[in-house]
Protein backbone atom coordinates (compact mmCIF):
# COMPACT_ATOMS: atom_id res chain seq x y z
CA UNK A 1 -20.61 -101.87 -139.10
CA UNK A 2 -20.56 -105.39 -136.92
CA UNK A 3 -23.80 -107.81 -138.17
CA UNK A 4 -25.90 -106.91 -135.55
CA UNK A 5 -25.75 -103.17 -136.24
CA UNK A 6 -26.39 -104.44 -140.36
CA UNK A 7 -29.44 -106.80 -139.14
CA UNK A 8 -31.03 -103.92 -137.31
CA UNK A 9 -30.89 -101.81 -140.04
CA UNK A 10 -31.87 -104.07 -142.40
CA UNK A 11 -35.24 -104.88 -140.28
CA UNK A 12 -35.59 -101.24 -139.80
CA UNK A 13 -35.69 -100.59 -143.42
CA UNK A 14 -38.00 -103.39 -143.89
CA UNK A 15 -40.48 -102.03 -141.32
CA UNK A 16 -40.87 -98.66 -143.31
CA UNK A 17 -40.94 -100.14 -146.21
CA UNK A 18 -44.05 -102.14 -145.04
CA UNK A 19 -45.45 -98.93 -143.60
CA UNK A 20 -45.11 -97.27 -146.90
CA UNK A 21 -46.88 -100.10 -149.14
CA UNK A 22 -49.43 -99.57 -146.86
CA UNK A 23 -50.02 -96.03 -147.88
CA UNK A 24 -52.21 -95.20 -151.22
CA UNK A 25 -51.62 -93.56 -153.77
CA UNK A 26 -52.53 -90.07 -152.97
CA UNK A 27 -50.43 -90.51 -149.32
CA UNK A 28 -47.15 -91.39 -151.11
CA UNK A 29 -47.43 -88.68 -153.87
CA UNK A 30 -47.91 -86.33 -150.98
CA UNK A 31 -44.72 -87.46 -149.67
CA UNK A 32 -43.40 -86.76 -153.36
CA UNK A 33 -42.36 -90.61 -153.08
CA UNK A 34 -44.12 -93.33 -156.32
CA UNK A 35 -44.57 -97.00 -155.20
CA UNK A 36 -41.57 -97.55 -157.17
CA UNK A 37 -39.04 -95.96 -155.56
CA UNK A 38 -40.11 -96.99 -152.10
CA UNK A 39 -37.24 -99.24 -151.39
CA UNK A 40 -34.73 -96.33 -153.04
CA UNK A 41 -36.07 -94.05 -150.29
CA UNK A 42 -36.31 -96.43 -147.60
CA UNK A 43 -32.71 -97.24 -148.03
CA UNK A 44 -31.62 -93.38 -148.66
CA UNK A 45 -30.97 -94.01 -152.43
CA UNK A 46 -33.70 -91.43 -153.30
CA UNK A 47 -33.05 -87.65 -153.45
CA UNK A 48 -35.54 -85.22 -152.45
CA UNK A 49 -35.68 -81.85 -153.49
């Protein structure tokens, strides 16, 4: 993966992270995702199911 292709990503991941802070509570546990483990999902660490 070249820098730019990493960079994109990166911002990419930052952007839903933001969008997912932005959530309450009740809107992430709907999405079976804690405020915790918001970067783990945003960055596919987390494991649904």
């Amino acid at each position: 993966m070249n820098v730019f292709a990493k960079l994109k990503k990166n911002a990419a991941e930052r952007r839903a992270a933001r969008e997912l802070n932005a959530l309450d509570d009740r809107a992430l546990r709907d999405l079976g995702i804690s405020r915790e483990n918001i970067r783990a999902a945003v960055s596919g660490f987390l494991v649904f199911g």
